[in-house]
Protein backbone atom coordinates (compact mmCIF):
# COMPACT_ATOMS: atom_id res chain seq x y z
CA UNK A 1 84.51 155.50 104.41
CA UNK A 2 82.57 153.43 102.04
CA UNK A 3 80.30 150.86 102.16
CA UNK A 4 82.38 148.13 101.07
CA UNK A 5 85.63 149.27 103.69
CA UNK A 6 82.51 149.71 106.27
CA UNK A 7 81.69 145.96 105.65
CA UNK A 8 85.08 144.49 105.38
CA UNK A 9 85.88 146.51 108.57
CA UNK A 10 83.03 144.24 110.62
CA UNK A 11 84.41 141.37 108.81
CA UNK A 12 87.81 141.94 110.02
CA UNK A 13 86.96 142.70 113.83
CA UNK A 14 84.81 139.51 113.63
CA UNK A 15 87.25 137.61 112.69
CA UNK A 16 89.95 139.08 115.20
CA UNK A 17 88.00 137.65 117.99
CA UNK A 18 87.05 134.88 116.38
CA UNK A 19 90.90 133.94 116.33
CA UNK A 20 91.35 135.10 120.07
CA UNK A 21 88.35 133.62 121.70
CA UNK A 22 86.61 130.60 119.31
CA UNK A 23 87.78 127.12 120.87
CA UNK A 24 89.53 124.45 118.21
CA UNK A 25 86.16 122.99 117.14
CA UNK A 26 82.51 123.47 117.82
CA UNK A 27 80.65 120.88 116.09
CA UNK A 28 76.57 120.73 117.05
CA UNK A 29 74.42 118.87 114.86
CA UNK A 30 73.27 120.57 111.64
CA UNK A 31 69.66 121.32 112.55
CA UNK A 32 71.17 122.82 115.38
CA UNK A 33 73.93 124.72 113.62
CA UNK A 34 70.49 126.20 110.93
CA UNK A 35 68.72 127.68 114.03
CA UNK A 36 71.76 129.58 115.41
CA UNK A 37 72.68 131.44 112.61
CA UNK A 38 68.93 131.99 111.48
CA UNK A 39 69.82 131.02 107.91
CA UNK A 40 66.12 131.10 106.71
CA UNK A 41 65.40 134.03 108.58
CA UNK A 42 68.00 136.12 106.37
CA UNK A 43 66.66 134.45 103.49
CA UNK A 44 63.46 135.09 103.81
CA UNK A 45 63.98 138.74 105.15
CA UNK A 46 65.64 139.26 101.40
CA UNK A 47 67.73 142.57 102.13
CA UNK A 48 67.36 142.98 105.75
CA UNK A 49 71.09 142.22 106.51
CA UNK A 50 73.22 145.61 107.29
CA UNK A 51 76.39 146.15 108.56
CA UNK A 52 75.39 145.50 112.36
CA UNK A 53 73.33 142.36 110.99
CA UNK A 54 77.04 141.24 109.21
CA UNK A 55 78.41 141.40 112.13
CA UNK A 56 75.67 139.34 114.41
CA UNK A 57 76.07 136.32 112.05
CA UNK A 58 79.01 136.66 111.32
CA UNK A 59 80.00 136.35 115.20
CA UNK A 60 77.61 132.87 115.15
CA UNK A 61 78.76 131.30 111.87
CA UNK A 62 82.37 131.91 113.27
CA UNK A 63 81.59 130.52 116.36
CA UNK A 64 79.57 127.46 114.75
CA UNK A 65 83.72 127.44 112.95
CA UNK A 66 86.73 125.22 113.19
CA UNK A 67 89.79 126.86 114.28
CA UNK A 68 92.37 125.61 112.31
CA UNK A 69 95.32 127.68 114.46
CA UNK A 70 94.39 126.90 117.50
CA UNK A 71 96.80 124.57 119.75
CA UNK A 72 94.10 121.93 120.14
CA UNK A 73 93.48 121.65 116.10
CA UNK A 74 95.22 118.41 115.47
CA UNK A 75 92.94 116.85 113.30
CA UNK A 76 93.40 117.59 109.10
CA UNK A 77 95.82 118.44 106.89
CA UNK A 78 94.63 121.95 106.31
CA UNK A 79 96.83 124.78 106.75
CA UNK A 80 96.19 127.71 109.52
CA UNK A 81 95.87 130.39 106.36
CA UNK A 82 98.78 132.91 106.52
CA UNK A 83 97.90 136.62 106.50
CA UNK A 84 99.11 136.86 102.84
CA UNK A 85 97.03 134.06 101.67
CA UNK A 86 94.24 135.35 103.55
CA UNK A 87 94.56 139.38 101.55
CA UNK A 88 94.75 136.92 98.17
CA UNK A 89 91.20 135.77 98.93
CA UNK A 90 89.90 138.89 99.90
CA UNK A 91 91.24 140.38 96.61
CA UNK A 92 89.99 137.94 94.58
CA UNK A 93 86.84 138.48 95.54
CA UNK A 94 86.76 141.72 95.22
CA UNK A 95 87.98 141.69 91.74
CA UNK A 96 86.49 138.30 90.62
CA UNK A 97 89.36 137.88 87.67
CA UNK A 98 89.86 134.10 86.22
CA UNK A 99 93.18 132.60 85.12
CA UNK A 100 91.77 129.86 82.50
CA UNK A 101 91.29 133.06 79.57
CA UNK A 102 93.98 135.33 80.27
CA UNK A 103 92.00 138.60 79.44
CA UNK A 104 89.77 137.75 82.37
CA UNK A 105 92.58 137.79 84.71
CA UNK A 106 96.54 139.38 83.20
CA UNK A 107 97.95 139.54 86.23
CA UNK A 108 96.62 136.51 88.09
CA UNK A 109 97.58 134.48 85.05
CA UNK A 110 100.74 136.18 84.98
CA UNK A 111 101.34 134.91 88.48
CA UNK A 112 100.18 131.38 88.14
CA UNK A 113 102.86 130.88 85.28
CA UNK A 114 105.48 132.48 87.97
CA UNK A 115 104.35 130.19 90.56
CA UNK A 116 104.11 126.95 88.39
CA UNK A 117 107.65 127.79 86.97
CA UNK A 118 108.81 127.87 90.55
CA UNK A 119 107.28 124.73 91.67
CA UNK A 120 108.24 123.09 88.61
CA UNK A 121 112.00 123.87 89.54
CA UNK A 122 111.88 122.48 93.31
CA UNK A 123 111.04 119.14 92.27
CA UNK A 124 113.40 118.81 89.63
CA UNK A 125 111.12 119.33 86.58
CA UNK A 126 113.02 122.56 84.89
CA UNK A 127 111.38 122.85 81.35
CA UNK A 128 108.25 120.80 82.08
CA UNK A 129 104.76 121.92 82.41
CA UNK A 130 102.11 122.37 85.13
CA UNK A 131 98.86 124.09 86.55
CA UNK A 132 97.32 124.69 89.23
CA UNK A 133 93.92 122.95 90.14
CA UNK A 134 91.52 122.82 92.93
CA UNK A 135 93.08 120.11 95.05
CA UNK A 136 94.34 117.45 95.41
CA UNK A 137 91.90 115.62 94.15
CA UNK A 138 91.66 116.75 90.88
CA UNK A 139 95.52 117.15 90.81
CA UNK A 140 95.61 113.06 90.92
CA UNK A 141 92.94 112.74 88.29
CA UNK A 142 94.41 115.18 85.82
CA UNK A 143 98.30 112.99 86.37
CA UNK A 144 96.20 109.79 85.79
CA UNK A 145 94.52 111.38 82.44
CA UNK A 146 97.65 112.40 81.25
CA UNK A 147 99.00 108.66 81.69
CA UNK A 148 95.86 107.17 80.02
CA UNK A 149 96.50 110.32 77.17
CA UNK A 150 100.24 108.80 76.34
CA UNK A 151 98.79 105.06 76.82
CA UNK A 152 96.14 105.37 74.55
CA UNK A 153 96.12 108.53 72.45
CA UNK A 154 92.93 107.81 70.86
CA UNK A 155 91.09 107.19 74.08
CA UNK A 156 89.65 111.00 74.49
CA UNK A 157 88.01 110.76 70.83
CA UNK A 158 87.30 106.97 71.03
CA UNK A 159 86.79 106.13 74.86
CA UNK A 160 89.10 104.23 76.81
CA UNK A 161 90.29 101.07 75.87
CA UNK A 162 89.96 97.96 77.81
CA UNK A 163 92.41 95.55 79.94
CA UNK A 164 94.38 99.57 80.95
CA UNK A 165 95.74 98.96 84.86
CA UNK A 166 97.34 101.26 87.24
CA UNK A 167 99.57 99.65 90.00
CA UNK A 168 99.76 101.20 93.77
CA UNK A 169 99.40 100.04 96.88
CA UNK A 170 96.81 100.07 99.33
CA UNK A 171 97.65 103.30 101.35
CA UNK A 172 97.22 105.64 98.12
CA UNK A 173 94.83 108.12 98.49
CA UNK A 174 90.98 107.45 97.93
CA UNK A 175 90.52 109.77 95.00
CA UNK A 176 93.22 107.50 92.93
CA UNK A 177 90.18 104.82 93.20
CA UNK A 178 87.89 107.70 91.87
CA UNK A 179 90.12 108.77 88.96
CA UNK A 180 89.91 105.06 87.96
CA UNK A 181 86.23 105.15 87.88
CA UNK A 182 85.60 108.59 86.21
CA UNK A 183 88.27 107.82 83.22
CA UNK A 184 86.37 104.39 82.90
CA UNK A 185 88.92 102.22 83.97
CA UNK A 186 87.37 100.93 87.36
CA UNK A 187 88.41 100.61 90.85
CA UNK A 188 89.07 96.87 89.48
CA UNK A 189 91.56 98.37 87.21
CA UNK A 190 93.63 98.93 90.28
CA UNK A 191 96.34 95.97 91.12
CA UNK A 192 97.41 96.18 94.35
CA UNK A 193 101.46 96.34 95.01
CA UNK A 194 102.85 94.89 98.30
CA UNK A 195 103.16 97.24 101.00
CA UNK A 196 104.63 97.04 104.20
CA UNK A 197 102.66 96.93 107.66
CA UNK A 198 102.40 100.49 107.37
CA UNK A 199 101.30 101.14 103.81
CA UNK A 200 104.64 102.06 102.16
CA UNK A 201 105.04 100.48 98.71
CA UNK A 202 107.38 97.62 98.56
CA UNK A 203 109.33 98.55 95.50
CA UNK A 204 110.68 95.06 94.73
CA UNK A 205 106.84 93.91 94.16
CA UNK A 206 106.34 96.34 91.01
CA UNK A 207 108.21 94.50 88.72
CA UNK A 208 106.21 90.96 89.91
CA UNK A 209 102.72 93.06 90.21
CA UNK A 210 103.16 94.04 86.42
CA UNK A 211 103.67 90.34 85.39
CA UNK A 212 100.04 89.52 87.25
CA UNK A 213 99.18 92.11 85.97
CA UNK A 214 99.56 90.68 82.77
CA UNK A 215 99.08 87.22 83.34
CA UNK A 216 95.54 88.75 83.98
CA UNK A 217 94.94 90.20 80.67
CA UNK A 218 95.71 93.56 81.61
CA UNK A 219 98.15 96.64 80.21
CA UNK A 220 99.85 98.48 82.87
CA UNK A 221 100.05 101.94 82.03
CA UNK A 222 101.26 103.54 85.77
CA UNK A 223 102.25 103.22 88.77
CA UNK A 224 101.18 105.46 91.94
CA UNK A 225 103.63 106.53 94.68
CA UNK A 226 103.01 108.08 97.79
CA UNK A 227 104.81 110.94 99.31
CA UNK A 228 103.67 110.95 101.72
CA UNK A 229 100.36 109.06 102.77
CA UNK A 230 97.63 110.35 104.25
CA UNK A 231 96.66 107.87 107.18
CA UNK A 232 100.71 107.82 108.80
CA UNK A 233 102.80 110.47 107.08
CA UNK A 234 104.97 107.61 105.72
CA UNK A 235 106.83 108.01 102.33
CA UNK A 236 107.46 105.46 99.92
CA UNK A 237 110.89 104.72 98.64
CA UNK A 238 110.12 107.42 95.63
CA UNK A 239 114.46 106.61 94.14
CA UNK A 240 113.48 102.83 93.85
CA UNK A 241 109.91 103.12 92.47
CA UNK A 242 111.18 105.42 89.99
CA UNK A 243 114.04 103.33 88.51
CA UNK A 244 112.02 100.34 88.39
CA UNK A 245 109.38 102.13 85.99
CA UNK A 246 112.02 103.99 83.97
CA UNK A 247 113.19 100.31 83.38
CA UNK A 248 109.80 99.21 82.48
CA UNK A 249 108.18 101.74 80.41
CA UNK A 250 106.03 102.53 82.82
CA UNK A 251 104.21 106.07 83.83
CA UNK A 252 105.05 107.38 87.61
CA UNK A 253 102.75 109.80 88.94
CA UNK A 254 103.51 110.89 92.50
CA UNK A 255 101.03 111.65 94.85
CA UNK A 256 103.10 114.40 97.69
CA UNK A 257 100.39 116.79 98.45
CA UNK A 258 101.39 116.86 101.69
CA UNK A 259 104.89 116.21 101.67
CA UNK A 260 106.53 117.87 98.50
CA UNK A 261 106.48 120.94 101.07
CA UNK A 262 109.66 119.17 102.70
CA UNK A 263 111.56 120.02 99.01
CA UNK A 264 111.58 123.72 101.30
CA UNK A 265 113.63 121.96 104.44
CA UNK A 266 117.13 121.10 104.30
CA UNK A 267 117.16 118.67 106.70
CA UNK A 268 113.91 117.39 105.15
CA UNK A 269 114.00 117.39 101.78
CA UNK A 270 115.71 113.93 101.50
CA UNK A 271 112.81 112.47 102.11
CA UNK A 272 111.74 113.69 98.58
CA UNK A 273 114.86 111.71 97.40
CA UNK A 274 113.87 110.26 93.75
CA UNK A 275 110.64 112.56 93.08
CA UNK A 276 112.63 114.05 90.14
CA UNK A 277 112.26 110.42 88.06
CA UNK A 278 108.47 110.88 88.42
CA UNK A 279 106.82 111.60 85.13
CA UNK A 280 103.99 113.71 87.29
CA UNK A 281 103.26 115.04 90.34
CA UNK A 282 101.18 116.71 92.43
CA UNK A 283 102.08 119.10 95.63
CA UNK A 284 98.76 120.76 97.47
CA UNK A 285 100.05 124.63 98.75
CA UNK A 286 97.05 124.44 101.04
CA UNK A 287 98.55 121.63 103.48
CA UNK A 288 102.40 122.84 104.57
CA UNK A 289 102.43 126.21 102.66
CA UNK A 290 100.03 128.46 104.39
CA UNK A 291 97.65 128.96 101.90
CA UNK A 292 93.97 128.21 102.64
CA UNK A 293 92.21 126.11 100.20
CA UNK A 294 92.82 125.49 97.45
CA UNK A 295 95.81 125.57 96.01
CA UNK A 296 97.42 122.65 94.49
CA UNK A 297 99.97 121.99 91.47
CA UNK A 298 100.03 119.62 88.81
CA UNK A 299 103.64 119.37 87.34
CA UNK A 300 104.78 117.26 84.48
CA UNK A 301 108.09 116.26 83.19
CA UNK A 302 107.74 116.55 80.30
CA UNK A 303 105.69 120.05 78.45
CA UNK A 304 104.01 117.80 75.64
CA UNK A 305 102.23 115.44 78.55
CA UNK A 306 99.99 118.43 79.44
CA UNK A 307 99.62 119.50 76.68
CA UNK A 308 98.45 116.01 74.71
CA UNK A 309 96.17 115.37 77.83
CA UNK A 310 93.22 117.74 77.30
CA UNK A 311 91.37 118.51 73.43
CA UNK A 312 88.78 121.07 74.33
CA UNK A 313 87.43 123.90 71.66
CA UNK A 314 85.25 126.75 72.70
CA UNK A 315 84.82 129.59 69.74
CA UNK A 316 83.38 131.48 72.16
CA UNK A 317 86.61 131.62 74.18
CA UNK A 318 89.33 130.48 72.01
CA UNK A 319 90.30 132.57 69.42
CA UNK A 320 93.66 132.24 68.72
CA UNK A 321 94.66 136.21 69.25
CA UNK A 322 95.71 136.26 73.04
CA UNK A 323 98.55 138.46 74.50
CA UNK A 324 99.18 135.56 76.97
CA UNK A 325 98.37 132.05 78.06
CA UNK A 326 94.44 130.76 77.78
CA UNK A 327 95.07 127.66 80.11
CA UNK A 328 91.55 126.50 80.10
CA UNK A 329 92.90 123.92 77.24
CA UNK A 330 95.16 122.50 80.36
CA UNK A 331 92.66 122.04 83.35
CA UNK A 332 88.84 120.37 83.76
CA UNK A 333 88.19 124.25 84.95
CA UNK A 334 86.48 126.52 82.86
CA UNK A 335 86.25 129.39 85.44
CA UNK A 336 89.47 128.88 87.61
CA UNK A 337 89.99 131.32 90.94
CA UNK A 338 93.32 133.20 90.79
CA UNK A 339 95.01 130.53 93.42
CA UNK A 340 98.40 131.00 92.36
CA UNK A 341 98.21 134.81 94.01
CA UNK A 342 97.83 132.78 97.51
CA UNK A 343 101.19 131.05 97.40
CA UNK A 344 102.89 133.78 95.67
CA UNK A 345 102.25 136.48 98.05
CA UNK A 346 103.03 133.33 101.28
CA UNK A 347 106.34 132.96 99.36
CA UNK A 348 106.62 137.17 98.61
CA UNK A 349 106.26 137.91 102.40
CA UNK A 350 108.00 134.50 103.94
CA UNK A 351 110.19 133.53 101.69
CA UNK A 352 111.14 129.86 100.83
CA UNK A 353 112.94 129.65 104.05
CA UNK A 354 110.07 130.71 105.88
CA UNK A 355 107.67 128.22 104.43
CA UNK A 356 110.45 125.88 104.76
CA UNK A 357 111.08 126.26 108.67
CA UNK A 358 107.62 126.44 109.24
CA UNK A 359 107.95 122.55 107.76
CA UNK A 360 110.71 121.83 109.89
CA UNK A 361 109.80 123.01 113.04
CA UNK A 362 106.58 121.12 112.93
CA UNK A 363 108.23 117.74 111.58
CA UNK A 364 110.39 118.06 114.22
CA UNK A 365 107.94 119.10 117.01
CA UNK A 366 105.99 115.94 116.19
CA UNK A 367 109.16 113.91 116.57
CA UNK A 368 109.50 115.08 119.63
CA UNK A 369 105.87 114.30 120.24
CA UNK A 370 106.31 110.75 119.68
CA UNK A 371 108.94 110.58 122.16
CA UNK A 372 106.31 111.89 124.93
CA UNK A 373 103.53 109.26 123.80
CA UNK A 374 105.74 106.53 123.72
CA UNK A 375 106.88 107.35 127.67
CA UNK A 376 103.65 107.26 128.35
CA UNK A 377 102.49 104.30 130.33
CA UNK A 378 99.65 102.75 128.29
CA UNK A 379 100.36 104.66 124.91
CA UNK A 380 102.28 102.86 121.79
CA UNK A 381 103.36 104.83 118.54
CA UNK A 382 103.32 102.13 116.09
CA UNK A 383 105.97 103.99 114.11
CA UNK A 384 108.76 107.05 113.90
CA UNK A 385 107.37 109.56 112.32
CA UNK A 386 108.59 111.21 109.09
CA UNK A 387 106.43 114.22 109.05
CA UNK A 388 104.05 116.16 110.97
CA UNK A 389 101.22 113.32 110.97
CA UNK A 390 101.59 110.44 113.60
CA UNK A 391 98.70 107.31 114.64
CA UNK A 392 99.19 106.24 118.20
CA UNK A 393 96.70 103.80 120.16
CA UNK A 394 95.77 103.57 123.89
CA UNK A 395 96.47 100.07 124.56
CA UNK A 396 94.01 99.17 126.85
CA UNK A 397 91.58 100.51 124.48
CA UNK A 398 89.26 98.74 121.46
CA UNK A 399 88.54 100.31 118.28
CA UNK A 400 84.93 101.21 119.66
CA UNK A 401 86.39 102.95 122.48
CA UNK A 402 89.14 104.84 120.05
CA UNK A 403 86.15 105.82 118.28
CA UNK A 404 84.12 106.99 120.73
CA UNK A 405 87.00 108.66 122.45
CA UNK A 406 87.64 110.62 119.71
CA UNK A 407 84.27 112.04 119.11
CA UNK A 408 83.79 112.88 123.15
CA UNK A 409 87.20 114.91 122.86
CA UNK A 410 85.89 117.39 120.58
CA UNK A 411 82.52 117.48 122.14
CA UNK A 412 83.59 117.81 125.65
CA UNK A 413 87.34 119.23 125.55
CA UNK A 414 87.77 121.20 121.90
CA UNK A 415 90.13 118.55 121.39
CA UNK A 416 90.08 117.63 117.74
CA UNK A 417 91.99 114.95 116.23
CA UNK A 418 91.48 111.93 113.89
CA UNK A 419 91.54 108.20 113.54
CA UNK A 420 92.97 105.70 111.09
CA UNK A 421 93.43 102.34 110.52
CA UNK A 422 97.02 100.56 110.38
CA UNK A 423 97.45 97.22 110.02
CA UNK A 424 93.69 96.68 110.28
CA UNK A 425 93.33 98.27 113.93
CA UNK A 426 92.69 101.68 114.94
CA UNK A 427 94.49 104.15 115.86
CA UNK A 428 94.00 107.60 117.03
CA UNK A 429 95.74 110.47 114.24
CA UNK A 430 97.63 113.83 115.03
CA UNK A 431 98.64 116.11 112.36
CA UNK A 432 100.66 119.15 113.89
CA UNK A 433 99.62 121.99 112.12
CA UNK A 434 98.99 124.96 114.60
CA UNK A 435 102.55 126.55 115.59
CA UNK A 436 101.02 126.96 118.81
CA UNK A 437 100.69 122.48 119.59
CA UNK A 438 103.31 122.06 121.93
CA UNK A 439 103.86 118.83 123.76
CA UNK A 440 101.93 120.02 127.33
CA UNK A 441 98.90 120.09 124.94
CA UNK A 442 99.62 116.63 124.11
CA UNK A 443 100.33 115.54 127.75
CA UNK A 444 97.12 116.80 128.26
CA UNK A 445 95.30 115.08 125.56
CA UNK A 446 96.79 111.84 127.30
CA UNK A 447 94.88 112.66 130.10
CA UNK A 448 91.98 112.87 128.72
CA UNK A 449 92.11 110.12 126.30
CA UNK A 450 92.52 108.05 129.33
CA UNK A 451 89.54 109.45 131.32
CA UNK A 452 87.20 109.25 128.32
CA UNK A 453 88.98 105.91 127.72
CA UNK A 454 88.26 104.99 131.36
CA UNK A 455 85.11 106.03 131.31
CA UNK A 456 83.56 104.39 127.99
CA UNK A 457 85.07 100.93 129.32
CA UNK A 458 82.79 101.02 132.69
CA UNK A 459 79.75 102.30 130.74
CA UNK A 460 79.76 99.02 128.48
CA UNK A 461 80.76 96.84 131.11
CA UNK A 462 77.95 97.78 133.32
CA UNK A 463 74.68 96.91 133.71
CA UNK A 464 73.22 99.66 132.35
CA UNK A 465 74.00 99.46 128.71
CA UNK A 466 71.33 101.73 127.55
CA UNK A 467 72.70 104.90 129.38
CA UNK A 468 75.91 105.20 126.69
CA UNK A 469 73.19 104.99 123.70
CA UNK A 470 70.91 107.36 125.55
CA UNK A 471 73.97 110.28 126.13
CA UNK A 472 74.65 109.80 122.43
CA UNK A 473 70.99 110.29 121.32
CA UNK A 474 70.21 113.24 123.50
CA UNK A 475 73.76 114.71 122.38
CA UNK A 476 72.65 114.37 118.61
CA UNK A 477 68.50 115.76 119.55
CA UNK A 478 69.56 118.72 121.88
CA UNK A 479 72.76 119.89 121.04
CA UNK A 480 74.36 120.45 124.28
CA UNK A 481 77.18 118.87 125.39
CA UNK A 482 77.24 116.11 128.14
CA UNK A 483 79.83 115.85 130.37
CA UNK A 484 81.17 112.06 130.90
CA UNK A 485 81.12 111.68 134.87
């Protein structure tokens, strides 16, 4: 055996009991986290590390690790990685090919055209365009150049014009503010469009928010759906939005990184209803398709948008001669990992009814989670849910104590979830990811919400307000846990 199947052999038994014996999360402060895994020991050793060293750290960083299958992972929207996603990354880097020049990667370019073609066709956009991008993130930027690019061809020469506005509503994603800002528009460039007390878009306000717009000395050039959004797993109405702006003129770019998965479920994909009428879209592989991250698509209507929304020359790189595509003209990403091989080989092994029952079955486990909170005495789901993410509150409880709750759950119990705000109060999160979640895990998250709950409420309310600040600084100095009484 070799040294490199030597090495990836400690990996792999590493990470076996890592996934058998590593609780959900195991979060210690970072200073702490540095002296476990004697990161400037190795460093300054240079060389020292063999195969039995591999193995020692590697046992303590995945220990120091966030399990994202385990039943008590109900935090993120990051997929459990699927064992064919999981071979794509190894292979990857092991071979190191790109897919932005396509003699630095043939195959893996071959693939992401495959994989793009294939998205394209689920939501409806046979004969447009896409790539695929690093996230989400990106994903939203690129669909908000490509609007600004048919706006205002001039702008990537010349700079982008003033007065340009982009309409959505307050539950869109974060990095929609931080496209505004890097294309020079401004978060200000934003108008807000009525939503409802959960943070779906009230379609019957576009037409109105385009006249203040306006009135206001602005240009609307696009409008932002959700589908779904991040804090409640709630979908906007994407049929209504999308006739109104084929009426107007106006640009539709749909954020459903998490939810375009549902396109895969039969008894889901309705929810998707109208995504077709967007001019683009994005849809994240990484969240409800098994793939670990990243892995997201950008897909456009229309070819020509993609291709009018980037003017990049590199002599260096570009010469006109290729046997296939040289993408890097299409993406912000000069050196782009092979992602598309992830998905593929998810869809190769699973299938698209796989991936799409994996969607179902944990849509419809977290419908029958809500059922459970709500009978719970003291618990109140402010809303059905449509997906696999759903905010519920303790009643009794501030948003202080939600807070603190949360952060004492993973600390003292493994149990990891989130926390949002809804209708300006907070609410504890769940996204269902692990297979494994079933609903005595979340009975007995109940219970401990409402000892830690319980708990947090007598420690203000006595007379000894110092001892709750104390636990919290000798928690964040030592790095042990302390149990609540």
């Amino acid at each position: 055996m070799g040294d490199f199947e030597k090495s990836v052999a400690v990996a792999l038994g590493a990470l076996a009991r890592h996934r058998r014996e590593n609780p959900a999360i195991a979060a210690a402060p970072l200073d702490e986290v540095t002296r476990r895994l004697e990161l400037r020991h190795w460093i300054d050793a240079g060389g020292a590390m063999d195969d039995e060293g591999l193995g020692r750290f590697l046992d303590r960083y995945l220990a120091n690790s966030t399990r994202l299958e385990h039943r008590d992972y109900l935090s993120h929207q990051i997929a459990p990685p699927d064992v064919p996603s999981t071979i794509a990354d190894l292979v990857h880097g092991r071979t190191n090919n790109l897919t932005t020049v396509y003699e630095l990667g043939p195959a893996a370019a071959a693939v992401e055209v495959v994989v793009v073609e294939w998205m394209l066709e689920k939501v409806g956009f046979a004969g447009g365009a896409g790539i695929l991008t690093h996230g989400g993130s990106l994903g939203n930027l690129t669909g908000l150049l490509a609007a600004r690019a048919r706006a205002a061809p001039d702008s990537w020469v010349h700079g982008t014009p003033p007065g340009l506005a982009v309409l959505a509503a307050s539950s869109a994603h974060y990095s929609v503010r931080r496209a505004m800002a890097i294309l020079g528009l401004g978060e200000a460039a934003i108008v807000p469009v009525e939503s409802d007390a959960f943070g779906r878009m009230v379609p019957a306000d576009l037409g109105p928010a385009i006249e203040r717009a306006t009135a206001a000395g602005r240009r609307p050039i696009a409008a932002v759906a959700s589908a779904c959004a991040t804090a409640a797993g709630l979908h906007d109405d994407l049929r209504a939005v999308g006739e109104i702006c084929r009426e107007r003129g106006l640009w539709l770019h749909v954020d459903a990184a998490h939810g375009a998965s549902a396109l895969l479920s039969a008894r889901h994909r309705h929810l998707l209803d109208g995504i077709d009428l967007a001019d683009s879209v994005i849809w994240d592989a990484h969240k409800m398709m098994g793939t670990s991250a990243m892995c997201t698509g950008v897909l456009f209507r229309r070819a020509t948008d993609l291709a009018r929304t980037f003017h990049q020359q590199a002599t260096y790189l570009m010469y006109g001669d290729e046997l296939g595509p040289d993408i890097s003209t299409q993406t912000f990403e000069a050196t782009k990992a092979p992602i598309g091989l992830k998905l593929f080989l998810n869809l190769a092994w699973r299938g698209e009814g796989g991936l799409g029952s994996y969607v179902a079955r944990q849509y419809d486990k977290t419908r029958r989670i809500h059922g459970a909170i709500e009978a719970r005495p003291g618990f109140e789901c402010p809303y059905v849910p449509e997906t696999n993410i759903l905010c519920f509150r303790h009643r009794p409880s501030g948003d202080a104590t939600h807070l603190e709750v949360r952060r004492r759950l993973a600390e003292e119990s493994g149990l990891h979830i989130s926390s949002a705000e809804l209708g300006g109060r907070r609410h504890f999160r769940l996204t269902v990811m692990s297979e494994d979640t079933d609903e005595a895990d979340i009975s007995r998250l109940l219970d401990e919400i409402e000892r830690l709950a319980a708990w947090v409420q007598a420690s203000a309310a006595s007379a000894r307000p110092s001892t709750f600040v104390t636990s919290r600084l000798s928690m964040s100095t030592s790095g042990t846990r302390k149990s609540s009484p």
